[in-house]
Protein backbone atom coordinates (compact mmCIF):
# COMPACT_ATOMS: atom_id res chain seq x y z
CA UNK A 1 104.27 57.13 158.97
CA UNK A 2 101.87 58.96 161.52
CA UNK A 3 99.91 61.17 159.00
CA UNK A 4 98.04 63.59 161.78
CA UNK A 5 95.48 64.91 158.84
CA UNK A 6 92.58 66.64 160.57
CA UNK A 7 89.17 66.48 159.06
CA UNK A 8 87.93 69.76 159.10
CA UNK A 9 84.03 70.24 159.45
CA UNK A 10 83.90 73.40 157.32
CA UNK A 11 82.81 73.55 153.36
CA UNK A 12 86.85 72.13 153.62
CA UNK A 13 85.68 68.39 153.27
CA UNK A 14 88.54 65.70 153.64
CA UNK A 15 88.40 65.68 150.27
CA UNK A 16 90.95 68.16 150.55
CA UNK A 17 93.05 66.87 152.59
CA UNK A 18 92.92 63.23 150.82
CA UNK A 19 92.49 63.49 147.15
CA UNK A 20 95.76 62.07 146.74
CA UNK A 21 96.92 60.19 149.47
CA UNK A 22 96.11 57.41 148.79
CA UNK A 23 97.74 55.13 151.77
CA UNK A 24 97.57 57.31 154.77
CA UNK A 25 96.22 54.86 156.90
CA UNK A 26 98.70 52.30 156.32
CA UNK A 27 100.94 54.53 157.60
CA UNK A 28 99.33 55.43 161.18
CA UNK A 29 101.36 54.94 164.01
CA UNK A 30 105.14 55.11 162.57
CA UNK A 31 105.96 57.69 164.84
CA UNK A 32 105.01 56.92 168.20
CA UNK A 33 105.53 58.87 171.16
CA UNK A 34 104.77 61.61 173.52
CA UNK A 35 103.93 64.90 172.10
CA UNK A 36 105.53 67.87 173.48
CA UNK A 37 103.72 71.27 174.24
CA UNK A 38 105.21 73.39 171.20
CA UNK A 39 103.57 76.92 169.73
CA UNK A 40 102.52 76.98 167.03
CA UNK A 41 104.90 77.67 165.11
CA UNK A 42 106.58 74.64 165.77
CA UNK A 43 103.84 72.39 165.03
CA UNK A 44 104.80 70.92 161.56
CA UNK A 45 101.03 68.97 161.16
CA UNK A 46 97.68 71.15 161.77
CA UNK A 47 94.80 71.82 159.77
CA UNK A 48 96.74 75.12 157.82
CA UNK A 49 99.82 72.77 157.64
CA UNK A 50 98.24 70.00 156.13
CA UNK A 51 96.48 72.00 153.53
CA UNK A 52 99.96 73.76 152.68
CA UNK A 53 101.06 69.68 152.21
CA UNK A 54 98.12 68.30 150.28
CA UNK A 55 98.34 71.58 147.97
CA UNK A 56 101.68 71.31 147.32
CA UNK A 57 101.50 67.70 146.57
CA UNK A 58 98.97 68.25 143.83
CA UNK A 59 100.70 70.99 142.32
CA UNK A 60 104.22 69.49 141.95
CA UNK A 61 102.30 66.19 141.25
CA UNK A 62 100.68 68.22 137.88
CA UNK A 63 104.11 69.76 136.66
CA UNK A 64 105.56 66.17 137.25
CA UNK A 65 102.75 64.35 135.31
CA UNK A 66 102.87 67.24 132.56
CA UNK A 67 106.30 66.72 132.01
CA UNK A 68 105.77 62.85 131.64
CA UNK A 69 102.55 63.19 129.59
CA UNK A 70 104.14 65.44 127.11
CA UNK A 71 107.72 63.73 126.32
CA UNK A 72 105.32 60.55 125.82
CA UNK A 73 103.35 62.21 123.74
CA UNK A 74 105.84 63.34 121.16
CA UNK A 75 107.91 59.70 121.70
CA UNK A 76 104.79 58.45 120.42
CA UNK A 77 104.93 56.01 123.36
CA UNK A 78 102.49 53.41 124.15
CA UNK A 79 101.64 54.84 127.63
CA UNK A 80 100.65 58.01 126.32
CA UNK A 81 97.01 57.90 127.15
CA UNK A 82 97.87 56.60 130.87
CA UNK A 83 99.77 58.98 131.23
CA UNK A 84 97.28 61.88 129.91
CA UNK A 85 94.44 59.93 132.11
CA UNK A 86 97.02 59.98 135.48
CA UNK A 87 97.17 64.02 134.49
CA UNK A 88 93.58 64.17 134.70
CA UNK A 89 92.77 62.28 137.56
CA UNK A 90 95.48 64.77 139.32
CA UNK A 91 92.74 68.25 137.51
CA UNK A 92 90.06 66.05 139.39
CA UNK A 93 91.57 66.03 142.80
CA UNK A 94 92.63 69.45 142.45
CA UNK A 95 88.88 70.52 141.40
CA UNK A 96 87.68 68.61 143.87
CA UNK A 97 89.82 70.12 147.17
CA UNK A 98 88.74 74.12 145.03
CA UNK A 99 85.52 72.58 145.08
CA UNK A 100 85.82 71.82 149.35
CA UNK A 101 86.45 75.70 149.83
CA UNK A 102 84.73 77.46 147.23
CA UNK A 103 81.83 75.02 146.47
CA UNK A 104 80.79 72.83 143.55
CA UNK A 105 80.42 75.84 140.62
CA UNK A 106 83.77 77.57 141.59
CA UNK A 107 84.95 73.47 141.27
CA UNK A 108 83.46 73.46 138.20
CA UNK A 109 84.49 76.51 136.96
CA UNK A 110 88.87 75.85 138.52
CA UNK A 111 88.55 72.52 136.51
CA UNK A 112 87.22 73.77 133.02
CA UNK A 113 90.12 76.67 133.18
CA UNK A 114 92.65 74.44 134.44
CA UNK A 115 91.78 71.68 132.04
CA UNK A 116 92.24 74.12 128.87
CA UNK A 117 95.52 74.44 129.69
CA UNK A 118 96.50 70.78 129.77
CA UNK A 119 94.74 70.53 126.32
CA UNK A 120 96.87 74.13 125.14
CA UNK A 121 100.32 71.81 126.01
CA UNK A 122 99.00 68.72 124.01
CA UNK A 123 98.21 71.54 121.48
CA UNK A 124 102.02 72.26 121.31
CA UNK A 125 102.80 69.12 121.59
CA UNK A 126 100.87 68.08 118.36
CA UNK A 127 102.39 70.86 116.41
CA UNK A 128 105.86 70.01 117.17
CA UNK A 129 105.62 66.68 115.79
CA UNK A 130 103.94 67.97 113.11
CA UNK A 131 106.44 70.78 112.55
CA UNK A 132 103.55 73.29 112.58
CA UNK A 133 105.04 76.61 113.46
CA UNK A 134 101.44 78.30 113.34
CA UNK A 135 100.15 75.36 115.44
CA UNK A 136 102.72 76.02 117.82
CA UNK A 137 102.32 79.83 118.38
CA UNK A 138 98.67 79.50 118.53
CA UNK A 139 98.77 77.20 121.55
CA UNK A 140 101.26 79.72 123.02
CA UNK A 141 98.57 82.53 122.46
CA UNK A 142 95.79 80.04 123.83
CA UNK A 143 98.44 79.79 127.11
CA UNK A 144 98.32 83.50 127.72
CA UNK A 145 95.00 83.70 127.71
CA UNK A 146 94.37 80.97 129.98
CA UNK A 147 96.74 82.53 132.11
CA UNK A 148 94.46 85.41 132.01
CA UNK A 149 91.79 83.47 132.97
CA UNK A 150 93.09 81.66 136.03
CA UNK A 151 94.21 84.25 137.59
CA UNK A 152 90.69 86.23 137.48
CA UNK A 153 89.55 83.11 139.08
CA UNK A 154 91.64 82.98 142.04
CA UNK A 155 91.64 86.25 142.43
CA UNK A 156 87.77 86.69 142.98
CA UNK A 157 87.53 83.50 145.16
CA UNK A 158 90.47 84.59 147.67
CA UNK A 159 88.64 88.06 147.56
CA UNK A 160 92.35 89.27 146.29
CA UNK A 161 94.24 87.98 148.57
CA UNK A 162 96.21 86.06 145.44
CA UNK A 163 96.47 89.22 142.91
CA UNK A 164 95.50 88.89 139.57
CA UNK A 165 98.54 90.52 138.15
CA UNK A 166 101.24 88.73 140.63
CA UNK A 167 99.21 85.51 139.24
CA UNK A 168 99.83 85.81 135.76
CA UNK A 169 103.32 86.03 136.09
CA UNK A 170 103.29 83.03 138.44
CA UNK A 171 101.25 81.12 135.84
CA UNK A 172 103.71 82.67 133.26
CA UNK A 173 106.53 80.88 134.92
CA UNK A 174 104.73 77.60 134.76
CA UNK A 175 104.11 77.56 131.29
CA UNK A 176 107.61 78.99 130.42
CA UNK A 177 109.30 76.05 132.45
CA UNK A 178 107.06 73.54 131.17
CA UNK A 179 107.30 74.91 127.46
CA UNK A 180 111.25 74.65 128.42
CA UNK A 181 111.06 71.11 129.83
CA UNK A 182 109.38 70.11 126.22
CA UNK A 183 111.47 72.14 123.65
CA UNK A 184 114.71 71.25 125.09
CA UNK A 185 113.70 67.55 125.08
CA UNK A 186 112.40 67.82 121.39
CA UNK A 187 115.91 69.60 121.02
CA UNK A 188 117.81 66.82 122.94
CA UNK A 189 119.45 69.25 124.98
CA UNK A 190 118.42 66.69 127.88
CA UNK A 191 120.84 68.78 130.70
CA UNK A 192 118.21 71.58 130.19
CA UNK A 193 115.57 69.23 130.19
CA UNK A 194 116.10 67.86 133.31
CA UNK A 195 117.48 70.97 135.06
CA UNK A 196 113.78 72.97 134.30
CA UNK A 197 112.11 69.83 135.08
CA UNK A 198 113.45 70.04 139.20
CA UNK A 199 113.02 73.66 138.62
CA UNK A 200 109.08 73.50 137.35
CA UNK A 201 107.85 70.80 140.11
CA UNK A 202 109.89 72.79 142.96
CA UNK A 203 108.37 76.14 141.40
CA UNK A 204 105.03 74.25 142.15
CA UNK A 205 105.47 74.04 146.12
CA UNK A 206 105.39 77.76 146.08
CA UNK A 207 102.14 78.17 144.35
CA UNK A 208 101.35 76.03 147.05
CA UNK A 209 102.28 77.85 149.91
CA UNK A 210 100.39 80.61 148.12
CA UNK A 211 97.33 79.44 147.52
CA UNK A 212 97.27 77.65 151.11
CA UNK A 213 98.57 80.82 152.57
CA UNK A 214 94.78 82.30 150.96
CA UNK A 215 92.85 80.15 152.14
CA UNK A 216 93.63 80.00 155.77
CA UNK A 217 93.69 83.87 155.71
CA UNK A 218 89.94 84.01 154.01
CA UNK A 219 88.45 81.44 156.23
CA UNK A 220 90.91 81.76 159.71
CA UNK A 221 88.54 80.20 162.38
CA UNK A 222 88.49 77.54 160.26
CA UNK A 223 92.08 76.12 160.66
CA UNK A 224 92.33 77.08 164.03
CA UNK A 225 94.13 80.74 163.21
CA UNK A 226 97.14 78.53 162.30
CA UNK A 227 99.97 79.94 160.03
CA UNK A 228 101.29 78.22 156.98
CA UNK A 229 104.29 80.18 156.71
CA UNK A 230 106.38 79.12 160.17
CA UNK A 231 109.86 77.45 160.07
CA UNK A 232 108.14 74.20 161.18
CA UNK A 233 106.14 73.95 158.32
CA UNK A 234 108.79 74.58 155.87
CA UNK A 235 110.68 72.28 156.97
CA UNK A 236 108.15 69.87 156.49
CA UNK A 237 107.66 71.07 152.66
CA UNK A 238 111.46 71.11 151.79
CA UNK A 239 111.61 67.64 152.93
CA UNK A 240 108.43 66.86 151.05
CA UNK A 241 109.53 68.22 147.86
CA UNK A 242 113.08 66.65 147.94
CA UNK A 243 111.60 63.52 148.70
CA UNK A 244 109.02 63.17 146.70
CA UNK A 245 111.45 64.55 143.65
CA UNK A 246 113.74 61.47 144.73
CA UNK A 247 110.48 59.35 143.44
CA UNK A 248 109.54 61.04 140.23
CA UNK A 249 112.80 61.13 139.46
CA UNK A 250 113.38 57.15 140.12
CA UNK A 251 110.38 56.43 138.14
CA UNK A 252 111.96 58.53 135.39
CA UNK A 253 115.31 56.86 135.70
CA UNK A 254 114.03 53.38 136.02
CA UNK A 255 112.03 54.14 132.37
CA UNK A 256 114.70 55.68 130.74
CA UNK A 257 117.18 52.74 131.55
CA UNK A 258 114.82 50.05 130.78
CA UNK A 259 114.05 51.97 127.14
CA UNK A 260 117.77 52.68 126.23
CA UNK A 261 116.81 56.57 126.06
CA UNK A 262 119.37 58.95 124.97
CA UNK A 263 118.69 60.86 128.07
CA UNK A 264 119.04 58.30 130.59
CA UNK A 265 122.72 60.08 131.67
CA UNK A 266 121.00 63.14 132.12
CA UNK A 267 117.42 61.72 134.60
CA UNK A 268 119.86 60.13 136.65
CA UNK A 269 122.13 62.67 136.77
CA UNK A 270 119.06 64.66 138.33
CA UNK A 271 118.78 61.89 140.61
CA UNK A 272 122.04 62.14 141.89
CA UNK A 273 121.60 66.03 142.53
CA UNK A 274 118.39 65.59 144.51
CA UNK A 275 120.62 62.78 146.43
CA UNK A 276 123.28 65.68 147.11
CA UNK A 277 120.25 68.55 148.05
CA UNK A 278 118.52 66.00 150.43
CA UNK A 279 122.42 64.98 151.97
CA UNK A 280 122.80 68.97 152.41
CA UNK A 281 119.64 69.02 154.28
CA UNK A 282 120.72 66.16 156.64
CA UNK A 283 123.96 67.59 157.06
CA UNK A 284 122.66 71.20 157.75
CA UNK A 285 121.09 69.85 160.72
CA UNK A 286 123.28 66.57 161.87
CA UNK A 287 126.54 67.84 160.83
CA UNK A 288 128.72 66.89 157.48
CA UNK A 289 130.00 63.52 158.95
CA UNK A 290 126.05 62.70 158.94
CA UNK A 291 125.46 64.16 155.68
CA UNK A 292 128.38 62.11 153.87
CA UNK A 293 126.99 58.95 155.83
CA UNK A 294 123.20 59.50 154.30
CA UNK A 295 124.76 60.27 151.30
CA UNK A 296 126.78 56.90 151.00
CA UNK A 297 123.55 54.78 152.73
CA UNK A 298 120.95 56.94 150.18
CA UNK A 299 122.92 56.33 147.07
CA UNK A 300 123.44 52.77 147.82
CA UNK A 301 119.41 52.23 147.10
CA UNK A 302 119.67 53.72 143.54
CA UNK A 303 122.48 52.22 142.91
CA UNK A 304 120.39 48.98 143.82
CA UNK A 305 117.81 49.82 141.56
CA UNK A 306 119.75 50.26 138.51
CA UNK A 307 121.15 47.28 139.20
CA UNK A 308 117.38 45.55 139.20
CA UNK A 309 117.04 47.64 136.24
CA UNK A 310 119.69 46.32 134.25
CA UNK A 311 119.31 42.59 135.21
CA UNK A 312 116.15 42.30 134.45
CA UNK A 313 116.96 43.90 131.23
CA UNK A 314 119.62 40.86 130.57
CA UNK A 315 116.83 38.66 131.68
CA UNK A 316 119.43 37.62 134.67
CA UNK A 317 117.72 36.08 137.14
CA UNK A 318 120.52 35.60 139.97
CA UNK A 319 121.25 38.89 139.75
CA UNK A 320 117.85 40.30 140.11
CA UNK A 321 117.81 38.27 143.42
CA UNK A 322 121.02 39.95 144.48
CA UNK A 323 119.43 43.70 143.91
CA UNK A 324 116.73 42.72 145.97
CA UNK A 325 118.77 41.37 148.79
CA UNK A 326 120.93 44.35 148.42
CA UNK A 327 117.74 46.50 148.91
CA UNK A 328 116.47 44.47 151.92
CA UNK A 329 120.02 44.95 153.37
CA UNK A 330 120.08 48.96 152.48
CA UNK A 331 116.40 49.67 154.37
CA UNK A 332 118.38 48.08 157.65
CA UNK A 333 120.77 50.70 157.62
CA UNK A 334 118.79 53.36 156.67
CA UNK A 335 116.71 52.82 159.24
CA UNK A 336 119.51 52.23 161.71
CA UNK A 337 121.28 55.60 160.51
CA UNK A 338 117.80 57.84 160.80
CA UNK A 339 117.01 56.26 164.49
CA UNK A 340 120.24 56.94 165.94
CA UNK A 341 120.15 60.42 164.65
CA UNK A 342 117.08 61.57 166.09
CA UNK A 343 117.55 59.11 168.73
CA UNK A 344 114.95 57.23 168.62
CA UNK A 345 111.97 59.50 167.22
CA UNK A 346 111.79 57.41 164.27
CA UNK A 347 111.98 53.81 165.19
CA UNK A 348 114.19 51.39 162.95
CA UNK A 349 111.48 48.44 162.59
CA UNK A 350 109.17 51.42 161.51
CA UNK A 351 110.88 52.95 158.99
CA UNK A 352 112.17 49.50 158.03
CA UNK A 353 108.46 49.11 157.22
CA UNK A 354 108.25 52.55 155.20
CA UNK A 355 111.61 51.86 153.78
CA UNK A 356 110.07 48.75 152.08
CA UNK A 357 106.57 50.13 151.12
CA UNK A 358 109.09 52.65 149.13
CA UNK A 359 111.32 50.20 147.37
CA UNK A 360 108.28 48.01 146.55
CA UNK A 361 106.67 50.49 145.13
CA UNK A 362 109.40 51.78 142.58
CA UNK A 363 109.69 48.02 141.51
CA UNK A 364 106.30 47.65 141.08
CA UNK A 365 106.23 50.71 139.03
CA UNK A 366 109.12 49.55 136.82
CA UNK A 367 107.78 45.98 136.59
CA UNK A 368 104.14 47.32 135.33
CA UNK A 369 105.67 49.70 132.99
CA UNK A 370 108.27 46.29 131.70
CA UNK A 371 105.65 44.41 130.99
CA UNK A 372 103.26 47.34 129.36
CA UNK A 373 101.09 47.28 132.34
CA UNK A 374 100.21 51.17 131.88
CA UNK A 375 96.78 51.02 133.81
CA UNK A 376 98.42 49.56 136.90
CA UNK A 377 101.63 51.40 136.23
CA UNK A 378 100.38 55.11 136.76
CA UNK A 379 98.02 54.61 139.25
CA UNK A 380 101.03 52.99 141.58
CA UNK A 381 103.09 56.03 140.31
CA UNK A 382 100.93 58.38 141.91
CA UNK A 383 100.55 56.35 145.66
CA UNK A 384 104.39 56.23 145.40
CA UNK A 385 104.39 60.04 144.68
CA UNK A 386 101.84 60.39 148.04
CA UNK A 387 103.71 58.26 150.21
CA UNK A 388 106.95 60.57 150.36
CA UNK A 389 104.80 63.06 151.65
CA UNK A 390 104.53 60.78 154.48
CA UNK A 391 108.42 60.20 154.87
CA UNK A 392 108.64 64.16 154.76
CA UNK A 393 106.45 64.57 158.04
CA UNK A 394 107.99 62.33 159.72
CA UNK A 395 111.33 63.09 159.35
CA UNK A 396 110.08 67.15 160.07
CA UNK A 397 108.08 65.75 162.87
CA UNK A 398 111.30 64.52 164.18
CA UNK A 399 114.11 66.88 163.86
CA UNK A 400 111.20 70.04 165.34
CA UNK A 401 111.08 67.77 168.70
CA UNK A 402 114.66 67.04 168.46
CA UNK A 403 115.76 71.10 167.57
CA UNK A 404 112.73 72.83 169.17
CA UNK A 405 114.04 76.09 169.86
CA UNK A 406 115.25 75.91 166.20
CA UNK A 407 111.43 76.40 165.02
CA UNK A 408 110.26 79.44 167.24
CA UNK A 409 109.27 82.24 165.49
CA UNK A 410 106.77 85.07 165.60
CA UNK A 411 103.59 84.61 163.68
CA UNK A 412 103.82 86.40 159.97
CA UNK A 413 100.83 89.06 159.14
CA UNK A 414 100.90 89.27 155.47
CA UNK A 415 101.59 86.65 152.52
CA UNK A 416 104.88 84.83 152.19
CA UNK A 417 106.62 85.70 149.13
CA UNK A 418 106.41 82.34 146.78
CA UNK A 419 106.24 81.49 143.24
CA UNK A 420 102.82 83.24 142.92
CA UNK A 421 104.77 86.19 141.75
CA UNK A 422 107.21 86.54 144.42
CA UNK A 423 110.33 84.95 145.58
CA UNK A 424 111.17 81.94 147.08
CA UNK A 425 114.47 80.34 148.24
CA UNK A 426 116.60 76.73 147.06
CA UNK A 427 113.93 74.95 149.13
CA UNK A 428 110.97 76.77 149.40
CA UNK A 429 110.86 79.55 151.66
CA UNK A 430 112.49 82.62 151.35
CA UNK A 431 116.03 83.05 150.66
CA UNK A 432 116.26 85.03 154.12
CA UNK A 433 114.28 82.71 156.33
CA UNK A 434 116.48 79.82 154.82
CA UNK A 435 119.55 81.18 155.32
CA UNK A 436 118.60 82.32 159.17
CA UNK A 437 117.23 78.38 159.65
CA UNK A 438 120.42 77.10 158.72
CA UNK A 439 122.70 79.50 160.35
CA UNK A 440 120.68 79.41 163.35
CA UNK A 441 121.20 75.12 163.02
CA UNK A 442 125.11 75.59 162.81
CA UNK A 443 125.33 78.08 165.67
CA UNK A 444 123.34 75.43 167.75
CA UNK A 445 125.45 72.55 166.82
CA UNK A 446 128.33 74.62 167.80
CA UNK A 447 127.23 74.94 171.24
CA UNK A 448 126.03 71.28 171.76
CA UNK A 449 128.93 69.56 170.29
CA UNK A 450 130.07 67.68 166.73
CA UNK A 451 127.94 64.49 165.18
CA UNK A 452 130.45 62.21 164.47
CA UNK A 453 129.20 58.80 162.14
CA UNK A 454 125.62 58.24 163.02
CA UNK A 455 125.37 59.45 166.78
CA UNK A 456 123.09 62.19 167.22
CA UNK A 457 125.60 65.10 167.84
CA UNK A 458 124.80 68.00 166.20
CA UNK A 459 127.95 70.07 164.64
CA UNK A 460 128.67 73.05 162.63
């Protein structure tokens, strides 16, 4: 995947841009190709863009690993403290990339605040399984304050561009979901579990675009006077989110079957919505012939993968072998299906090769967690997470220089409204500017003609 991260030469170190992905560079040159002249509001990778990704991937990452880290911690599992350590190393990278704008105290200072409120929700955590009602409210009271806290923070170093007030309720949302996530999983209400889980890692993608939004208005010259907020790079971010959700969610899935868990119905009912969201998104540009044929191809992976699941289980070798060769079999068609559509832009035998980085590495995460290989198991969880950030550009990369005219907009002068206290839409950007994107997709395909099975003819 051709991951066009600029190293910036400002106190923004590539650090930022890299603290969690881990793999770009096996990724260079997947998309191949002439680039057109676009403004720049079509451009879905410069240095304001790329921030708004690498941001966004460390936030959702953190609600993600929270999520995980705390239902192993009241399980009592045995990859607990991998789990914990994989929430950590995410603080560090996040530190680190504060650290890049702000400099090494204000990193200091991010991670110390930020950390306290990882140890607040292992707080909670403790007190639930101990049944400690006082235990419990105190780490709620420790969570306000922190909230508190942050906020000052980030308000001082954006010189209040991110407002303290519209920051605690932000944070307050964060906490509440993740509080949510946990008590309705202690509660085995596992539909509400999984419901605020989407909910808190999407929420996360907002702060994002917040905080990115910030920093490219504090230090402008710096990323070129490039906008974070332009249809281009939302696109890019909605596709991000909905595929990197498709991993977590795997990894979650692929656990929960191995394990037997109660709410194995319920991950992979998650799953299958983030299949239907990411169909919708194919089919609000390509047309709903396209979307049901993604649908059908997409599916047929997971479907795959339970199947791996499951025989490995029963210790049944031949079928094992089967899933696999009905994996190798799906990435051909996928690929087929995404190079016809944007004829061409993303070349089969490329994503063919992405396709099987993916797949490889959500068997090698079930396979290390199988055999109680936590220390490799996390680490692999994370790439994987990193890698669909990849697929995401891509595929935006592709459908702006298909759809051009699609992505035009006039610059915005003030911040977008996100989950730092404002609102945000089903994907990301605000209800209004999603609802013009896709009605201004359906009025084009009207005019150019209907996509019928995987020919690149867009329809209404």
């Amino acid at each position: 995947m051709n991951m066009k991260k600029a190293i910036l030469t400002i106190p923004l170190s590539a650090a930022l841009l890299f603290p969690a992905a881990h793999s770009a560079s096996a990724h260079e040159g997947h998309m191949q190709g002439e680039a057109k002249k676009m403004s720049s509001s079509q451009e879905v990778s410069n240095k304001a863009t790329d921030l708004r990704a690498t941001l966004d991937q460390l936030f959702s990452e953190h609600a993600y690993l929270a999520v995980i880290t705390m239902q192993k911690g009241i399980d009592d599992s045995k990859d607990f403290k991998q789990a914990a350590a994989a929430l950590n190393d995410n603080t560090n990278d996040l530190s680190e990339a504060i650290a890049s704008v702000y400099g090494k105290k204000a990193g200091k200072q991010f991670k110390d605040i930020w950390s306290s409120h990882i140890g607040y929700f292992v707080d909670y955590v403790q007190a639930t399984a101990k049944k400690d009602e006082a235990g419990k409210k105190k780490a709620v009271k420790q969570l306000d304050q922190y909230r508190m806290k942050q906020a000052d923070m980030l308000d001082q170093a954006t010189d209040g561009r991110l407002k303290a007030s519209e920051l605690e309720e932000g944070l307050k949302m964060h906490v509440n979901e993740l509080l949510k996530a946990f008590d309705s999983y202690t509660e085995k209400d596992f539909d509400t579990t999984y419901e605020t889980v989407r909910k808190s890692i999407h929420h996360m993608f907002e702060v994002g675009k917040g905080v990115s939004w910030a920093i490219t208005d504090q230090f402008p010259g710096k990323f070129d006077h490039k906008s974070v907020d332009t249809p281009a790079a939302d696109l890019r971010e909605d596709l991000n989110y909905l595929f990197s959700e498709h991993l977590a969610l795997a990894v979650v899935a692929m656990q929960k079957g191995n394990d037997g868990s109660k709410d194995f119905d319920q991950a992979a009912a998650a799953l299958n919505e983030n299949t239907n969201d990411l169909s919708d998104a194919i089919a609000s540009v390509y047309g709903k012939d396209a979307g049901k044929q993604f649908k059908d191809i997409w599916s047929s992976h997971i479907g795959y993968l339970v199947d791996y699941v499951k025989a490995d289980a029963s210790g049944d070798k031949e079928a094992k072998e089967k899933a696999v060769k009905n994996l190798d079999a799906y990435r051909m068609k996928q690929a087929k299906f995404l190079d016809q559509a944007t004829d061409g832009r993303l070349k089969a035998a490329d994503l063919e090769a992405g396709l099987k980085m993916h797949i490889d590495e959500l068997i090698k995460t079930y396979t290390s967690y199988h055999n109680g290989d936590y220390d490799q198991l996390y680490p692999t969880v994370r790439e994987a997470y990193g890698h669909m950030f990849m697929v995401g550009q891509d595929v935006a990369e592709a459908i702006v220089d298909q759809h051009p005219k699609m992505f035009k907009s006039k610059m915005p002068n003030e911040m977008p409204k996100t989950g730092m206290g404002g609102t945000a839409g089903p994907l990301g950007m605000s209800y209004e500017a999603f609802a013009g994107l896709i009605a201004s997709l359906i009025l084009a395909g009207g005019a150019m003609g209907a996509f019928f099975l995987i020919r690149r003819k867009t329809s209404n």
